[in-house]
PDB file of N, CA and C in Angstrom:
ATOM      1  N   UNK A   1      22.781 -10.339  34.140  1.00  0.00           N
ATOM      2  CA  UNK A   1      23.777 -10.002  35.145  1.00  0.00           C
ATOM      3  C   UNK A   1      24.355 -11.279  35.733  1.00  0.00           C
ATOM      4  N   UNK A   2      25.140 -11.212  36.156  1.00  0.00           N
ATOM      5  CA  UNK A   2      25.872 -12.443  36.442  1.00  0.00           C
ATOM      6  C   UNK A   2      26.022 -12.865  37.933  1.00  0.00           C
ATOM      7  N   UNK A   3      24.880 -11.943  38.748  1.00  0.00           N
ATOM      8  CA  UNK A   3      25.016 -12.207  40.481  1.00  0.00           C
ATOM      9  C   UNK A   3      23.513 -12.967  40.337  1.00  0.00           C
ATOM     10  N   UNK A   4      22.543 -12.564  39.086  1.00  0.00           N
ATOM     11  CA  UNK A   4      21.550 -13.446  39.195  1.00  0.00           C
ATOM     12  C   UNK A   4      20.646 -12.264  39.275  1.00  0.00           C
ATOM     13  N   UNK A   5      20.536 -10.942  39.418  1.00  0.00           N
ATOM     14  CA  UNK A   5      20.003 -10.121  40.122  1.00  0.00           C
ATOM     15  C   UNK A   5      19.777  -9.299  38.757  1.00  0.00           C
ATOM     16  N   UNK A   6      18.197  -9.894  38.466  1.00  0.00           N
ATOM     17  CA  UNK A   6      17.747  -8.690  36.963  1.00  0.00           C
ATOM     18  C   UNK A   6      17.380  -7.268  37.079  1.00  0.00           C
ATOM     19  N   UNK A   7      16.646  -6.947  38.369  1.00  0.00           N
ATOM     20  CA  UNK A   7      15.590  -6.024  38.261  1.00  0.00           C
ATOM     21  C   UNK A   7      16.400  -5.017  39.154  1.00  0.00           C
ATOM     22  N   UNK A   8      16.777  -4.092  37.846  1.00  0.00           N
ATOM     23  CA  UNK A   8      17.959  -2.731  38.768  1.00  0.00           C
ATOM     24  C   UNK A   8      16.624  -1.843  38.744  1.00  0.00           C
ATOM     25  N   UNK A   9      16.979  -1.016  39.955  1.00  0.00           N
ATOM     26  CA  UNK A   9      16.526   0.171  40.370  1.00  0.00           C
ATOM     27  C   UNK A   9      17.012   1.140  40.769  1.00  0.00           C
ATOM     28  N   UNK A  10      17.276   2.671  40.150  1.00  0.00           N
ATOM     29  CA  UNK A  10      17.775   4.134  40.282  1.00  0.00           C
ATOM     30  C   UNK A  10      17.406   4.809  41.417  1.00  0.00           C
ATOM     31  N   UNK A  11      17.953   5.450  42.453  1.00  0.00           N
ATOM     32  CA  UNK A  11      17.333   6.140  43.364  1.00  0.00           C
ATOM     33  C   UNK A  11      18.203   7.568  43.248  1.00  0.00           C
ATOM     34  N   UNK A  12      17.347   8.325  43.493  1.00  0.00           N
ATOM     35  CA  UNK A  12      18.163   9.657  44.195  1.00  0.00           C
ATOM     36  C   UNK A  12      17.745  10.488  45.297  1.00  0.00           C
ATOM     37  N   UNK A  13      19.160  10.534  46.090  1.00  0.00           N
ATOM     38  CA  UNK A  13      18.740  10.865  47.488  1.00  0.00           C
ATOM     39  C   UNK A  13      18.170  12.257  47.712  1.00  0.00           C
ATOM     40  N   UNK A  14      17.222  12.213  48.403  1.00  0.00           N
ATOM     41  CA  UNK A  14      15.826  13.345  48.902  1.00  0.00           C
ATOM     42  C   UNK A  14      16.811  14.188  49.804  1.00  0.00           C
ATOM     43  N   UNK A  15      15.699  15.241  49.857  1.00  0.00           N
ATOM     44  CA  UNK A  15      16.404  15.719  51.215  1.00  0.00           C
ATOM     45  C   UNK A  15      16.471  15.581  52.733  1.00  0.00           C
ATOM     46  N   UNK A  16      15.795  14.303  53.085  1.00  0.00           N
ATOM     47  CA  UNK A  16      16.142  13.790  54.179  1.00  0.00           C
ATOM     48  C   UNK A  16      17.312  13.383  53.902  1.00  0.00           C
ATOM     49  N   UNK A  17      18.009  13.136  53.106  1.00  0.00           N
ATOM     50  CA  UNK A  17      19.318  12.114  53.052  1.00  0.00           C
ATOM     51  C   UNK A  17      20.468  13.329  53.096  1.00  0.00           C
ATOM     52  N   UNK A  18      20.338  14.509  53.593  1.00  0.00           N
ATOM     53  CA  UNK A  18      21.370  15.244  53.930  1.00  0.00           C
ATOM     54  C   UNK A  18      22.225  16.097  53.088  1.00  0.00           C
ATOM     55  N   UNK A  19      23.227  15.795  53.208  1.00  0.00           N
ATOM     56  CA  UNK A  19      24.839  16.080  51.778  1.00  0.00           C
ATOM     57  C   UNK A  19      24.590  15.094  50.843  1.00  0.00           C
ATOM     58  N   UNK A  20      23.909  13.738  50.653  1.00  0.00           N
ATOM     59  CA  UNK A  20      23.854  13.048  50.013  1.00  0.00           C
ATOM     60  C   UNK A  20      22.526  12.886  48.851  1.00  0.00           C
ATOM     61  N   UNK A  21      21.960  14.384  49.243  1.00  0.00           N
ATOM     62  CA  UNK A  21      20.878  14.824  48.571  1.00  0.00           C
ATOM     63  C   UNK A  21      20.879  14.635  46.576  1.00  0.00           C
ATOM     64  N   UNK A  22      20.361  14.514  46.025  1.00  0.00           N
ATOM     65  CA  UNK A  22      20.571  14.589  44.681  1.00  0.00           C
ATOM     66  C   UNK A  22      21.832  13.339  44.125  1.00  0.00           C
ATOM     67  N   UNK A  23      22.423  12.538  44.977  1.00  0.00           N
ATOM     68  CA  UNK A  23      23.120  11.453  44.571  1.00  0.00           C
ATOM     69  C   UNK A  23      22.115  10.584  43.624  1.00  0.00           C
ATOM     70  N   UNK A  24      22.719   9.810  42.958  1.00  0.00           N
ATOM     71  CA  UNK A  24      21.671   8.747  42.180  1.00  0.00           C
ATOM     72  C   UNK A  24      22.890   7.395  42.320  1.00  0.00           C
ATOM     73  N   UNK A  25      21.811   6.769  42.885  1.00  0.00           N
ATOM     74  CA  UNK A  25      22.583   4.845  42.921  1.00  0.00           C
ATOM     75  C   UNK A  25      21.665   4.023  42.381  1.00  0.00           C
ATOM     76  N   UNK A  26      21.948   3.030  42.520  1.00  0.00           N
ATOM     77  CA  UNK A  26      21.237   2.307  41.816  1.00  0.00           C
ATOM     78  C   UNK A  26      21.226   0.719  42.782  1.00  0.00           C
ATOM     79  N   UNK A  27      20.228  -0.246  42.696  1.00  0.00           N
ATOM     80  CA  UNK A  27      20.250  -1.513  43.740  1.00  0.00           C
ATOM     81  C   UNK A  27      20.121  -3.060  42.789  1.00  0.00           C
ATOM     82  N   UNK A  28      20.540  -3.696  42.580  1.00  0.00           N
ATOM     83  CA  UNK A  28      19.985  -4.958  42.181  1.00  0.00           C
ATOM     84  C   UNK A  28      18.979  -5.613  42.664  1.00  0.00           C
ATOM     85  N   UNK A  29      18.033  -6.283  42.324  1.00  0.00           N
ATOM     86  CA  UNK A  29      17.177  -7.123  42.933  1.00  0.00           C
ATOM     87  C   UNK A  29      16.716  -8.192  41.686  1.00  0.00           C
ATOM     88  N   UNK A  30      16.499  -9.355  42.348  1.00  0.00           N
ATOM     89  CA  UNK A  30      16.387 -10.928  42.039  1.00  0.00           C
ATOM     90  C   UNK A  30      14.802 -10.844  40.503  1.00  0.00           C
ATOM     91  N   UNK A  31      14.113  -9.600  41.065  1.00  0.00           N
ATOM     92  CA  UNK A  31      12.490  -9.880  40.465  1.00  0.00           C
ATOM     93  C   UNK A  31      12.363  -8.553  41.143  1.00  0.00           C
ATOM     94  N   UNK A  32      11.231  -8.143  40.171  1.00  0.00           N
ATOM     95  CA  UNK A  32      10.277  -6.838  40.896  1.00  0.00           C
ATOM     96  C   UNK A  32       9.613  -7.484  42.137  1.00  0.00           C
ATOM     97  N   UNK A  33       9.014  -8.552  42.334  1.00  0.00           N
ATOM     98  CA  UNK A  33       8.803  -9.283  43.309  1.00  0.00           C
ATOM     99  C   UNK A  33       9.609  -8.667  44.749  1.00  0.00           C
ATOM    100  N   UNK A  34      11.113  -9.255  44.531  1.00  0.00           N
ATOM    101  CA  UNK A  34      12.121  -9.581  45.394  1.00  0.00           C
ATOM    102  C   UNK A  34      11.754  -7.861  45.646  1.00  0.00           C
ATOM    103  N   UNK A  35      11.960  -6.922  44.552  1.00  0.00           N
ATOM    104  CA  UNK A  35      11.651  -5.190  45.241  1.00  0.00           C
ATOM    105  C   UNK A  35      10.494  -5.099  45.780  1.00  0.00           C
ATOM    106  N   UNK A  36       9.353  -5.314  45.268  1.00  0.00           N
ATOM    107  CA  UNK A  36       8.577  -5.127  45.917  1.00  0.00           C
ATOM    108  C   UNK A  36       8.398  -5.706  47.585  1.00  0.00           C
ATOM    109  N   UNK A  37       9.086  -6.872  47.984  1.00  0.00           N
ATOM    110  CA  UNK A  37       8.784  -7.154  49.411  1.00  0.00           C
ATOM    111  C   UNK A  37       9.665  -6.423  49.885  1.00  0.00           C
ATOM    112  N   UNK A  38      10.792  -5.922  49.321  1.00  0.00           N
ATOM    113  CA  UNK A  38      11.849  -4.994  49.716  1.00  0.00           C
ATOM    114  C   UNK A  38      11.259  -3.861  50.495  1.00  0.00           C
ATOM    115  N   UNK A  39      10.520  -3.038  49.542  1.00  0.00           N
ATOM    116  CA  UNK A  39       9.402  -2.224  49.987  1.00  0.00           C
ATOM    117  C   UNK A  39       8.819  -2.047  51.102  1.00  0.00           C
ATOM    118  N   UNK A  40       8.025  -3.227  50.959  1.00  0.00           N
ATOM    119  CA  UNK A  40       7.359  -3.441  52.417  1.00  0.00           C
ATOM    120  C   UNK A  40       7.813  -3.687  53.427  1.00  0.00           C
ATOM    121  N   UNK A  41       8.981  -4.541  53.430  1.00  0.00           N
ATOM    122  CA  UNK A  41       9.240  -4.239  54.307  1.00  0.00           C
ATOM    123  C   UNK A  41      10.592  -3.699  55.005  1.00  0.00           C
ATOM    124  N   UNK A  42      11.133  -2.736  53.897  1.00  0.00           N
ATOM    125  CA  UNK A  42      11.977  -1.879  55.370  1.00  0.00           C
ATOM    126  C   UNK A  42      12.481  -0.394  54.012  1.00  0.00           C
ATOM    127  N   UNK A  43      11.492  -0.723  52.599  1.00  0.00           N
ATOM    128  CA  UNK A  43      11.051   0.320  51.779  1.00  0.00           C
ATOM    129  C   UNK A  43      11.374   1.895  52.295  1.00  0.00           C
ATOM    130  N   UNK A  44       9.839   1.988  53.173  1.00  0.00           N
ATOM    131  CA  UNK A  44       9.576   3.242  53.952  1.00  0.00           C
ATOM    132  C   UNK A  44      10.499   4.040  54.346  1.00  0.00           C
ATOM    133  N   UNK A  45      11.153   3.591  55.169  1.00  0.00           N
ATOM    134  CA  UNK A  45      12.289   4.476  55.939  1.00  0.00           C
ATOM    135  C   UNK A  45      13.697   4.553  54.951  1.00  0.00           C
ATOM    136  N   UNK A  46      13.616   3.704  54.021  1.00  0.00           N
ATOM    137  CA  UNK A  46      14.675   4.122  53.014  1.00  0.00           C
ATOM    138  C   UNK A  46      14.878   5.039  51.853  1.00  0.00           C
ATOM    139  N   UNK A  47      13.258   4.821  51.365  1.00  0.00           N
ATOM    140  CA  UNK A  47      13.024   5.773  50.369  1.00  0.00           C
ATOM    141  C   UNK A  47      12.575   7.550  50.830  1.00  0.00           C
ATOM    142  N   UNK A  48      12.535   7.565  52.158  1.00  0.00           N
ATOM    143  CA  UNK A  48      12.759   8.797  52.582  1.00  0.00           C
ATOM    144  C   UNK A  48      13.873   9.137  52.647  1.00  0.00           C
ATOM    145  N   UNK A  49      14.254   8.718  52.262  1.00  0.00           N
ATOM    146  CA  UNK A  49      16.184   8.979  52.163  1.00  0.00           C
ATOM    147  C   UNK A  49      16.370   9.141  50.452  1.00  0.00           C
ATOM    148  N   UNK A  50      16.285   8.155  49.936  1.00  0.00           N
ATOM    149  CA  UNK A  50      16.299   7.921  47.948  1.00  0.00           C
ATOM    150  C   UNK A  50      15.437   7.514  47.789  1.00  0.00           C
ATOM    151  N   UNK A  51      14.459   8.517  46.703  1.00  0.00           N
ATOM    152  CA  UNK A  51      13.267   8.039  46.364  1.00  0.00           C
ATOM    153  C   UNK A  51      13.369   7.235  44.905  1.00  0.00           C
ATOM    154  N   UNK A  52      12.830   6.598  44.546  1.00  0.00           N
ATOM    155  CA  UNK A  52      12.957   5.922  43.269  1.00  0.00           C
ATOM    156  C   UNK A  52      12.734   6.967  42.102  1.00  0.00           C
ATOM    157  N   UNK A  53      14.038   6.668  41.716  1.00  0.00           N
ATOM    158  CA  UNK A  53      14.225   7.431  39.688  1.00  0.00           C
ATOM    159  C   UNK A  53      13.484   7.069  38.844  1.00  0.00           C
ATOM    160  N   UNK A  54      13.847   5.405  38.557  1.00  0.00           N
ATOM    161  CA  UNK A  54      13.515   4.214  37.829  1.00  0.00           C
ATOM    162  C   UNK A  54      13.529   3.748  38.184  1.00  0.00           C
ATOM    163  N   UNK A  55      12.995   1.979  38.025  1.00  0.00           N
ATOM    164  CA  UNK A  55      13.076   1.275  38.298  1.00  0.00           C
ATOM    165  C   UNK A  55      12.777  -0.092  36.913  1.00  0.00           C
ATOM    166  N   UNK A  56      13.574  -1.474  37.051  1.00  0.00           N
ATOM    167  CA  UNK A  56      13.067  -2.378  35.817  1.00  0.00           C
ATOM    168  C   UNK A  56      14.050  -2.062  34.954  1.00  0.00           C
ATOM    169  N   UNK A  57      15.411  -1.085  34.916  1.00  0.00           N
ATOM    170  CA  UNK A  57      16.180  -0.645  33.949  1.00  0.00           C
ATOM    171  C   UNK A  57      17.321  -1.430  33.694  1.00  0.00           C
ATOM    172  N   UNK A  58      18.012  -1.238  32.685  1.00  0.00           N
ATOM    173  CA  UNK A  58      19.372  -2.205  32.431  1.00  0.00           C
ATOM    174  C   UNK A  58      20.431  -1.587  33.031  1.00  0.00           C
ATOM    175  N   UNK A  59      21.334  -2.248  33.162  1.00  0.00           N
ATOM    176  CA  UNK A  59      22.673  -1.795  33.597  1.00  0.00           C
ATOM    177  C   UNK A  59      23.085  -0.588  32.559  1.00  0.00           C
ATOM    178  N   UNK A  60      23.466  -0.344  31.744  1.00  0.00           N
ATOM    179  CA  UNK A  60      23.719   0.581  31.074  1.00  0.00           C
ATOM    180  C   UNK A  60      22.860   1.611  31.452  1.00  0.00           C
ATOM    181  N   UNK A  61      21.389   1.713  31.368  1.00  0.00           N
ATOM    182  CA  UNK A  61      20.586   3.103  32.224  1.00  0.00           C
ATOM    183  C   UNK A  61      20.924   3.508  33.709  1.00  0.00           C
ATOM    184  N   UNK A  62      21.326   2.461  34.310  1.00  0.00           N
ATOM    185  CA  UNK A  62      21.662   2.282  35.839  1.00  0.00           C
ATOM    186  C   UNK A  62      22.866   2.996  35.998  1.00  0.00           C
ATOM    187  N   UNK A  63      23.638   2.991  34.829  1.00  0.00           N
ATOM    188  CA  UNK A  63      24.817   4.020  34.764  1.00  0.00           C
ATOM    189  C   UNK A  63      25.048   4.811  34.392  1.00  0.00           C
ATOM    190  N   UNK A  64      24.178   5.104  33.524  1.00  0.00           N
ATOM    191  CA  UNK A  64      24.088   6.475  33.032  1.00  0.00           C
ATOM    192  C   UNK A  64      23.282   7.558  33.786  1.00  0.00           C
ATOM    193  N   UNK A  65      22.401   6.864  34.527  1.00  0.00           N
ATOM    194  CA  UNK A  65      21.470   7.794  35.491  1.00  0.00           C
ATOM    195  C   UNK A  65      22.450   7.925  36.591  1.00  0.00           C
ATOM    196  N   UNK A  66      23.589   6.909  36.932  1.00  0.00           N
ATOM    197  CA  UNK A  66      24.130   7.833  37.878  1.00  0.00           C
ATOM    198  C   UNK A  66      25.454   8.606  37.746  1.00  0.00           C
ATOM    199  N   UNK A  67      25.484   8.636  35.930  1.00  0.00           N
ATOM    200  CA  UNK A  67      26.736   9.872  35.671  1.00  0.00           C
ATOM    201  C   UNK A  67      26.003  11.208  35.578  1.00  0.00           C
ATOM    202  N   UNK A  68      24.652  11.092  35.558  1.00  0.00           N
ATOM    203  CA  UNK A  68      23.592  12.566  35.878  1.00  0.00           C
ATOM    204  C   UNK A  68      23.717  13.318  36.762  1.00  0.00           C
ATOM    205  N   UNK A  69      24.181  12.433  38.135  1.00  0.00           N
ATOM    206  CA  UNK A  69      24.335  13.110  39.311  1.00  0.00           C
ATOM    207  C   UNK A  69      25.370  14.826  40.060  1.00  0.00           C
ATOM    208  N   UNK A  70      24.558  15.379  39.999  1.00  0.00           N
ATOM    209  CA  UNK A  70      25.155  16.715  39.658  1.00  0.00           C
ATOM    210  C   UNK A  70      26.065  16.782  40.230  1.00  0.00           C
ATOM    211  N   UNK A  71      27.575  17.456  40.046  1.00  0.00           N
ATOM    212  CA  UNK A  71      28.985  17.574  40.021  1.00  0.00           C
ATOM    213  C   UNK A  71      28.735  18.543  42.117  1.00  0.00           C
ATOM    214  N   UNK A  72      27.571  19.367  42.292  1.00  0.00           N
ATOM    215  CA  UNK A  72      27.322  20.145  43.489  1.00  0.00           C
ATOM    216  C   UNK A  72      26.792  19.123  44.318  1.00  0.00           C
ATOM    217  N   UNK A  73      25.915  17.988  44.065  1.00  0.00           N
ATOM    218  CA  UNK A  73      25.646  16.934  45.181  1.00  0.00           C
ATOM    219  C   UNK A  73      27.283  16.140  45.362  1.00  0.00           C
ATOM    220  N   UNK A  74      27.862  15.870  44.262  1.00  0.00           N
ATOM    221  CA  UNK A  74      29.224  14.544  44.579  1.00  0.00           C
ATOM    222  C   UNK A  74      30.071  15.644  46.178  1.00  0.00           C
ATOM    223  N   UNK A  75      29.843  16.581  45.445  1.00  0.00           N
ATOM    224  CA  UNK A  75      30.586  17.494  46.263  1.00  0.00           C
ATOM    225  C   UNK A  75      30.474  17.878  47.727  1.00  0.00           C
ATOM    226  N   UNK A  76      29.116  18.144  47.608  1.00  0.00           N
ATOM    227  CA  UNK A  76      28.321  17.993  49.099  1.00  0.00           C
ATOM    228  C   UNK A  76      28.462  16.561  50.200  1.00  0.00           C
ATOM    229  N   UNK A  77      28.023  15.541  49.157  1.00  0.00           N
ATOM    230  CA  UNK A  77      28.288  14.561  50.012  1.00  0.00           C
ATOM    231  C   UNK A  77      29.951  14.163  50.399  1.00  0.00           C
ATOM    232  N   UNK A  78      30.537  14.477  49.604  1.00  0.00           N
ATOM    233  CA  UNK A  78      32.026  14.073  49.863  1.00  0.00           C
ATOM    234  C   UNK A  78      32.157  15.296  51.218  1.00  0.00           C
ATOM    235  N   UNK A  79      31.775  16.338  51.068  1.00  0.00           N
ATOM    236  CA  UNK A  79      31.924  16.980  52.384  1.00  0.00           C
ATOM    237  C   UNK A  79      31.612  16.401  53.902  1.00  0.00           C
ATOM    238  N   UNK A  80      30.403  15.751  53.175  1.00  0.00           N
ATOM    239  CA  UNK A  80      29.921  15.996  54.705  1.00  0.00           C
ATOM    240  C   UNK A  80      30.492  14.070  54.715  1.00  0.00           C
ATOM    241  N   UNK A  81      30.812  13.181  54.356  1.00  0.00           N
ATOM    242  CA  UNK A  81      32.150  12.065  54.456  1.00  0.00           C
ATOM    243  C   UNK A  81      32.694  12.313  55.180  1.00  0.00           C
ATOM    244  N   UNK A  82      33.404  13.625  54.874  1.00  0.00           N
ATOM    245  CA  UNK A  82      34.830  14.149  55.628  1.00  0.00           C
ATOM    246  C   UNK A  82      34.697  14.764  56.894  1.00  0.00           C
ATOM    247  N   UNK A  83      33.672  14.782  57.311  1.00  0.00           N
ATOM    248  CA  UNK A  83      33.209  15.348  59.218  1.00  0.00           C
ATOM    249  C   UNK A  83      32.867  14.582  59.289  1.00  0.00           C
ATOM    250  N   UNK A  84      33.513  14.880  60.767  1.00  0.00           N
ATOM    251  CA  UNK A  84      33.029  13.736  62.034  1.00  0.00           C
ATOM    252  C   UNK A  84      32.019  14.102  62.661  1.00  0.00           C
ATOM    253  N   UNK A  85      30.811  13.113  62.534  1.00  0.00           N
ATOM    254  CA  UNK A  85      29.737  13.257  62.954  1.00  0.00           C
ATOM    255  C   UNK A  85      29.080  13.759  64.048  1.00  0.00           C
ATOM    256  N   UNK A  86      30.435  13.406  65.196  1.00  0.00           N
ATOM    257  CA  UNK A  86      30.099  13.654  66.684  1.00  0.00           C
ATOM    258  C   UNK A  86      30.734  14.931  66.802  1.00  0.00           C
ATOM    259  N   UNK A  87      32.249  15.449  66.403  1.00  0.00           N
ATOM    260  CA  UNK A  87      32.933  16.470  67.101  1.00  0.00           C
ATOM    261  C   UNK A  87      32.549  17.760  66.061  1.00  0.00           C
ATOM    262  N   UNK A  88      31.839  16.862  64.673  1.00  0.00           N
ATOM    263  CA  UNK A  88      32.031  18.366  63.681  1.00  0.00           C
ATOM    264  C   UNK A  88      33.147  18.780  63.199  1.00  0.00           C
ATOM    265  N   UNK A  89      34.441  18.603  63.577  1.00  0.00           N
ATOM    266  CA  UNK A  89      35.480  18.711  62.625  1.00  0.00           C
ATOM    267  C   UNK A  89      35.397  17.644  61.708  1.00  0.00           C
ATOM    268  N   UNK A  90      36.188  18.460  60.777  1.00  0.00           N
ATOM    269  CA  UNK A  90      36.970  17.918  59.800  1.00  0.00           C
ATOM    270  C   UNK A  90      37.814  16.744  59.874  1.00  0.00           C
ATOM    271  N   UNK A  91      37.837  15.350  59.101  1.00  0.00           N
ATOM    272  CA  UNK A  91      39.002  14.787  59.328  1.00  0.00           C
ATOM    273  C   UNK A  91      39.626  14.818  58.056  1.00  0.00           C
ATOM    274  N   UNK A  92      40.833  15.581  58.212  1.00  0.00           N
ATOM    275  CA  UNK A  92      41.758  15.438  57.030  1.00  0.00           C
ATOM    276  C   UNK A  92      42.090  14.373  56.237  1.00  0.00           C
ATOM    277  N   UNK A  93      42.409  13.505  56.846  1.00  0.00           N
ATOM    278  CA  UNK A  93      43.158  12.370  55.972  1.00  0.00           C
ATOM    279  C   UNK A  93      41.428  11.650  55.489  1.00  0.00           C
ATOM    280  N   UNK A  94      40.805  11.607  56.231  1.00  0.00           N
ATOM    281  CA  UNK A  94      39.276  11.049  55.076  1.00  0.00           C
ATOM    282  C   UNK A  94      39.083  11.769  54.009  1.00  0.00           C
ATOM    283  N   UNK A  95      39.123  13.550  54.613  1.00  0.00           N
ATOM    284  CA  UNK A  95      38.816  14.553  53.526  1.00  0.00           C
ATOM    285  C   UNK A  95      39.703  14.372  52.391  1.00  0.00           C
ATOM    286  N   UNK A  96      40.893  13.780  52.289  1.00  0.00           N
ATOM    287  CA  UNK A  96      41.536  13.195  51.413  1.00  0.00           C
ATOM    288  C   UNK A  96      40.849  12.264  50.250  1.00  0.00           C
ATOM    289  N   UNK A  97      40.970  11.399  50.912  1.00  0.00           N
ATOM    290  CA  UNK A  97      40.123   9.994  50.539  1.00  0.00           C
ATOM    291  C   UNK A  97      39.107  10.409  49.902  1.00  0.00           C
ATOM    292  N   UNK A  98      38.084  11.068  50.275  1.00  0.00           N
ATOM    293  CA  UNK A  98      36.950  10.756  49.706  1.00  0.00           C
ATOM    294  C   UNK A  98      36.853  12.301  48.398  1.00  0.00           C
ATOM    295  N   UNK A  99      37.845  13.106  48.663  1.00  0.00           N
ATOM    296  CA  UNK A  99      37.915  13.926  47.581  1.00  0.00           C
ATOM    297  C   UNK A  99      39.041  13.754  46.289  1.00  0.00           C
ATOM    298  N   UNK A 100      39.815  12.465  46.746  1.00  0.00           N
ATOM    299  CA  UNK A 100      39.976  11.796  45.684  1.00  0.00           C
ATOM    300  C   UNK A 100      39.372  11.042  44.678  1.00  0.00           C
ATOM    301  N   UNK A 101      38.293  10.145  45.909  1.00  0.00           N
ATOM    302  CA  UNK A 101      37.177   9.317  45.163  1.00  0.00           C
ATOM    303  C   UNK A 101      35.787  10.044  44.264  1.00  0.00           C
ATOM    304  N   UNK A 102      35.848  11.685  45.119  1.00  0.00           N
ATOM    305  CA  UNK A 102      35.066  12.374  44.601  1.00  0.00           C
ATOM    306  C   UNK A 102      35.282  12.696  43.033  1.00  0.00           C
ATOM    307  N   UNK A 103      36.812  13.114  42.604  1.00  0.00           N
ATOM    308  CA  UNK A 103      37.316  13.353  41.774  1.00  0.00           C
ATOM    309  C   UNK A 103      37.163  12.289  40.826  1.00  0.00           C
ATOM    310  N   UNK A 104      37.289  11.206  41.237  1.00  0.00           N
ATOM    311  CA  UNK A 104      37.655  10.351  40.272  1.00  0.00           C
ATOM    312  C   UNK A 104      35.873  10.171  39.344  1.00  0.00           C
ATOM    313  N   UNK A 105      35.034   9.772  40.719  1.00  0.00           N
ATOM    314  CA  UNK A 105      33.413   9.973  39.950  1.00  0.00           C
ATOM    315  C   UNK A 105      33.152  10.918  38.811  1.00  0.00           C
ATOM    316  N   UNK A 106      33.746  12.409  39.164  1.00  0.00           N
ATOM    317  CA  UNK A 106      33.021  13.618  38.389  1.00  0.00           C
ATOM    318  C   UNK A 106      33.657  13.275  37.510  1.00  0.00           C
ATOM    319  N   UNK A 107      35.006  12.869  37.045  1.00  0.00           N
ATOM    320  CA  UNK A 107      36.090  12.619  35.873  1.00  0.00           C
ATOM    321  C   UNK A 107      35.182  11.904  35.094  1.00  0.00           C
ATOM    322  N   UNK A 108      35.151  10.013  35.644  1.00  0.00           N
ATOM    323  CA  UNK A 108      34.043   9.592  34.845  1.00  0.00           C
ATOM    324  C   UNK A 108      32.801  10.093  34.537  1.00  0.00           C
ATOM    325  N   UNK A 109      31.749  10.524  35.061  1.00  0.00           N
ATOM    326  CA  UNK A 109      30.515  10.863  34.953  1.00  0.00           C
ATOM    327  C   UNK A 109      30.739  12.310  33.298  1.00  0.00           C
ATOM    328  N   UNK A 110      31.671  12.806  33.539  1.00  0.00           N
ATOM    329  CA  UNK A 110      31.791  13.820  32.758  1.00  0.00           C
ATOM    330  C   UNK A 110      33.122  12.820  31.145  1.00  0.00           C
ATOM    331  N   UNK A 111      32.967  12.027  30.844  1.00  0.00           N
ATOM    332  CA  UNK A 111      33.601  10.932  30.153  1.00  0.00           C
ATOM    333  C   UNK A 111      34.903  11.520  30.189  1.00  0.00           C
ATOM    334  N   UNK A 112      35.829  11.658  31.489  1.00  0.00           N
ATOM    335  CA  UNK A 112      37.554  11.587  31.267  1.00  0.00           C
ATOM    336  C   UNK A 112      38.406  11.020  31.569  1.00  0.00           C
ATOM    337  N   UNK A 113      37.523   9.883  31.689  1.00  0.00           N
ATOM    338  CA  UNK A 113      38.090   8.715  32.090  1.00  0.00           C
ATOM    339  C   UNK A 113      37.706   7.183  31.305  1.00  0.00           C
TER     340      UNK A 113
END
């Protein structure tokens, strides 16, 4: 990789992590090392959110595990993007945005793009 950063790792978000449940991302890190202190220290409270898929994988698995991500999570989370956290409405012009960006993911993930 060319940021220096070998050791990718897959997560997908739990259901503490909300609308963003069943997403899969993926993180760079320097060394399993560099993850592992990751872990320790601020790990915990993250991976209750995305628990680890894989981990140690190449970029190419790192992307393919996250064109897996089911077409009903992109969807969910792009929903809940588009509310406002505090009032609970809707904001239109985000709900825009991010159901464009939604679109564009499922396109790729499903190769139509």
């Amino acid at each position: 990789m060319k940021n220096g950063k070998e050791y990718l790792v897959a997560f997908r978000g739990t259901e503490a992590a909300g609308g963003f449940k069943g997403i899969v991302t993926w993180t760079a890190f320097t060394s399993k090392e560099d993850f592992d202190k990751w872990c320790a220290r601020e790990g915990k409270k993250s991976l209750e959110k995305a628990g680890i898929l894989e981990e140690g994988i190449t970029e190419d698995r790192a992307v393919e595990l996250t064109k897996s991500t089911p077409i009903e999570s992109r969807i969910t989370a792009a929903m809940e993007q588009a509310v406002d956290p505090e009032t609970g409405k809707l904001n239109r012009e985000k709900m825009f945005f991010v159901a464009e960006r939604t679109a564009w993911a499922i396109q790729h993930s499903l190769g139509l793009m």
